[in-house]
C-alpha atoms as a PDB file:
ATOM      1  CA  UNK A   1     -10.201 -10.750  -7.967  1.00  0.00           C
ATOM      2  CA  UNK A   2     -10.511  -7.296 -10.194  1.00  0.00           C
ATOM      3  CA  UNK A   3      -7.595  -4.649  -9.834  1.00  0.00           C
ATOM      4  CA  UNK A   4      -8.825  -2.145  -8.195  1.00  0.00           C
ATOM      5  CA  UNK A   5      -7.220   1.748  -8.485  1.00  0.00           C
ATOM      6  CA  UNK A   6      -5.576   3.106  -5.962  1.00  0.00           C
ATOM      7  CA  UNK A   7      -3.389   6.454  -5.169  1.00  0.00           C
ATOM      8  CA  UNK A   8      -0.300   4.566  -3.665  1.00  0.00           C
ATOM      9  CA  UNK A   9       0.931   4.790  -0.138  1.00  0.00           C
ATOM     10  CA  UNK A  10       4.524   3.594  -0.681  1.00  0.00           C
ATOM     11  CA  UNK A  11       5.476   4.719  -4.441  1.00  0.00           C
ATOM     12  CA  UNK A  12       5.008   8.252  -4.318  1.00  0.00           C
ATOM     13  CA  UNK A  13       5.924  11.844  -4.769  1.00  0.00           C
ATOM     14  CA  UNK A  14       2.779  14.178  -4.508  1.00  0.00           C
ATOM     15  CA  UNK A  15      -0.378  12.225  -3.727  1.00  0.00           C
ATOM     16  CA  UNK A  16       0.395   8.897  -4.849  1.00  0.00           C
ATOM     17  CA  UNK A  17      -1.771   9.420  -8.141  1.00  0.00           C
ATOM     18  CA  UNK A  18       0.830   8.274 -10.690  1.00  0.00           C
ATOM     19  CA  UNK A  19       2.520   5.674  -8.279  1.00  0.00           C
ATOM     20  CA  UNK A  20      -1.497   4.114  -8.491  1.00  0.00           C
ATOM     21  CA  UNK A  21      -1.637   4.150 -11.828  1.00  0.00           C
ATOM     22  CA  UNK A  22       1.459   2.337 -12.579  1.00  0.00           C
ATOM     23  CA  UNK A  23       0.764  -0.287 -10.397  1.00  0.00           C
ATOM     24  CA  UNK A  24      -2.486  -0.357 -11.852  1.00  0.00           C
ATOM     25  CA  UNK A  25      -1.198  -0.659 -15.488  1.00  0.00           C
ATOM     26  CA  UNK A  26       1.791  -2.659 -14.368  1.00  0.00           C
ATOM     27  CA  UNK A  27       4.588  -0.226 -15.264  1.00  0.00           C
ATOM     28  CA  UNK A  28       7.080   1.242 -14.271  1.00  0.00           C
ATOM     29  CA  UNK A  29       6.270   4.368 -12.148  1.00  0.00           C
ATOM     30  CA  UNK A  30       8.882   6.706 -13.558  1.00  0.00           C
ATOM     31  CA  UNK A  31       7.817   6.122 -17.004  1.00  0.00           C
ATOM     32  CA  UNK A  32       3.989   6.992 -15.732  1.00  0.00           C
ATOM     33  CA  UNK A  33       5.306  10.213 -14.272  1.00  0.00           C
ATOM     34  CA  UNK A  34       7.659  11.056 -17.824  1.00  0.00           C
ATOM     35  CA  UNK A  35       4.834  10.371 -19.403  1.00  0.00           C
ATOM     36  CA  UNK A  36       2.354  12.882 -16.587  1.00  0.00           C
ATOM     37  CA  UNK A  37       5.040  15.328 -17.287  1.00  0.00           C
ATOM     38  CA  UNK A  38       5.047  15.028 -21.236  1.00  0.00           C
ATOM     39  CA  UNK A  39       1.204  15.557 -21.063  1.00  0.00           C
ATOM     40  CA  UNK A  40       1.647  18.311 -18.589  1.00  0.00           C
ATOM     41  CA  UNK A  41       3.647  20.226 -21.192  1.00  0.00           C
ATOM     42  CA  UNK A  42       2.192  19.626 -24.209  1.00  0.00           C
ATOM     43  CA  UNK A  43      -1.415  20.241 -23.487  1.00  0.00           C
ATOM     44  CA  UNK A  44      -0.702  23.454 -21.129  1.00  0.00           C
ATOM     45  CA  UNK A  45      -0.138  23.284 -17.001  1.00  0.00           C
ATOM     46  CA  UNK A  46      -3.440  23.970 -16.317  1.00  0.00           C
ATOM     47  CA  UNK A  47      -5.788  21.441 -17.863  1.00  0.00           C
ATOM     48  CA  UNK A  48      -3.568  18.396 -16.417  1.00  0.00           C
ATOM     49  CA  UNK A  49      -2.906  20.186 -13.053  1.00  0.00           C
ATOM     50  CA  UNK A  50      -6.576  20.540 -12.664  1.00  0.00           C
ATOM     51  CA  UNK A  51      -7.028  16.273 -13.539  1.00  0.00           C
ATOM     52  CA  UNK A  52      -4.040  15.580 -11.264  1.00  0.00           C
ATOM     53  CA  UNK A  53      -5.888  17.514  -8.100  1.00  0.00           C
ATOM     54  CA  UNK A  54      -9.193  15.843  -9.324  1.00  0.00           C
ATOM     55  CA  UNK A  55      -7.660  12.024  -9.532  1.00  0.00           C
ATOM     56  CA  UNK A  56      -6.022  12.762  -6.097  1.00  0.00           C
ATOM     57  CA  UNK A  57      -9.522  13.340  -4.624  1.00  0.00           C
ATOM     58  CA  UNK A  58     -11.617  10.757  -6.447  1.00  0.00           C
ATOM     59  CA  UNK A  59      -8.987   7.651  -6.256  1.00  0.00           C
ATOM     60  CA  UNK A  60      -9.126   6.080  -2.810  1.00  0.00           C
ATOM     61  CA  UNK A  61      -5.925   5.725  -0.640  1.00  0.00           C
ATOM     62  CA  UNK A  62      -3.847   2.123  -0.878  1.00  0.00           C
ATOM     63  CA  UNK A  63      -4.873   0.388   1.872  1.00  0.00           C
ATOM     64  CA  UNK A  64      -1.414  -1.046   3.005  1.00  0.00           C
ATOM     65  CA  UNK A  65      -1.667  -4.155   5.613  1.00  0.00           C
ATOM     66  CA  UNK A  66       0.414  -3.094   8.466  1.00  0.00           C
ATOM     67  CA  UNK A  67       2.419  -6.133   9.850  1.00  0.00           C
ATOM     68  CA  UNK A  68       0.664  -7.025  13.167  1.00  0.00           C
ATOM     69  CA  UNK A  69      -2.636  -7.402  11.022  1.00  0.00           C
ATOM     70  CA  UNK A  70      -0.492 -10.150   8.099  1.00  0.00           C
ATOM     71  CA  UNK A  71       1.670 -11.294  11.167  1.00  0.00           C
ATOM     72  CA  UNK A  72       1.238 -15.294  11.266  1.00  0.00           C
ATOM     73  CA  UNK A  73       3.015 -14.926  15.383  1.00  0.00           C
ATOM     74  CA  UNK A  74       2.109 -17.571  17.775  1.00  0.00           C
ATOM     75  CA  UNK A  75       3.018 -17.273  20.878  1.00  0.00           C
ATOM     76  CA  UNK A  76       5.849 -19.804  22.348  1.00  0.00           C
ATOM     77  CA  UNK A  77       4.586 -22.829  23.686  1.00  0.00           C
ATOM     78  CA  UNK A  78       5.842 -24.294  27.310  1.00  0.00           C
ATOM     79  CA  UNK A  79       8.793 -26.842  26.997  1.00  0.00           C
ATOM     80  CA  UNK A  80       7.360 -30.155  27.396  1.00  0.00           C
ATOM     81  CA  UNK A  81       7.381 -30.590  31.199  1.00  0.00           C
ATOM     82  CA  UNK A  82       6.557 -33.475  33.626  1.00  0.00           C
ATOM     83  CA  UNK A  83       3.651 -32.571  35.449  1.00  0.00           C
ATOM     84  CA  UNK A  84       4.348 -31.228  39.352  1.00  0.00           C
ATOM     85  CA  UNK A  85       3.662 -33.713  41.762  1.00  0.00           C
ATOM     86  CA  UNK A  86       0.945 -34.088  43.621  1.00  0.00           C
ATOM     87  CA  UNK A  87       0.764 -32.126  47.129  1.00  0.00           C
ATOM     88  CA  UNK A  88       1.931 -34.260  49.991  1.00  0.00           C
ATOM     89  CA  UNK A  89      -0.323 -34.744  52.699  1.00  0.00           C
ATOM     90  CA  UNK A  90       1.202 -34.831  55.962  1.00  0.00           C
END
């Protein structure tokens, strides 16, 4: 199955954009946002502030599977039980 990318639901600070990418690259998330902030600085505010608002449109939520949809539950089964007797006729 291809990796898809993501903006992440549970790893993030803004929109999720550099909590997707590092799961996307498979790193850690604090060195993608260092490394967002580096950027930020070196090249000016403006041109990566504009490409963070853009990649937080484009890139498509995390879709997280809530537990009742992964859930495996059955429901308990009845003790093994004789079964009742038969009505008496009388």
């Amino acid at each position: 199955m291809a990796k898809k990318l993501y903006r992440s639901k549970t790893d993030r600070k803004i929109a999720g954009v550099c909590g997707g990418l590092a799961e996307y690259f498979d790193i850690d998330s604090t060195l993608c946002r260092l490394a967002y902030l580096f950027l930020l600085i070196i090249t000016g505010v403006v041109p990566f502030v504009l490409l963070y608002i853009v990649a937080a449109i484009i890139m498509p939520e995390e879709v997280v599977a809530t537990s009742a949809t992964t859930s495996h539950y059955e429901a308990p089964k009845a003790p093994d039980m004789p079964p009742p007797p038969p009505p008496s006729s009388s």
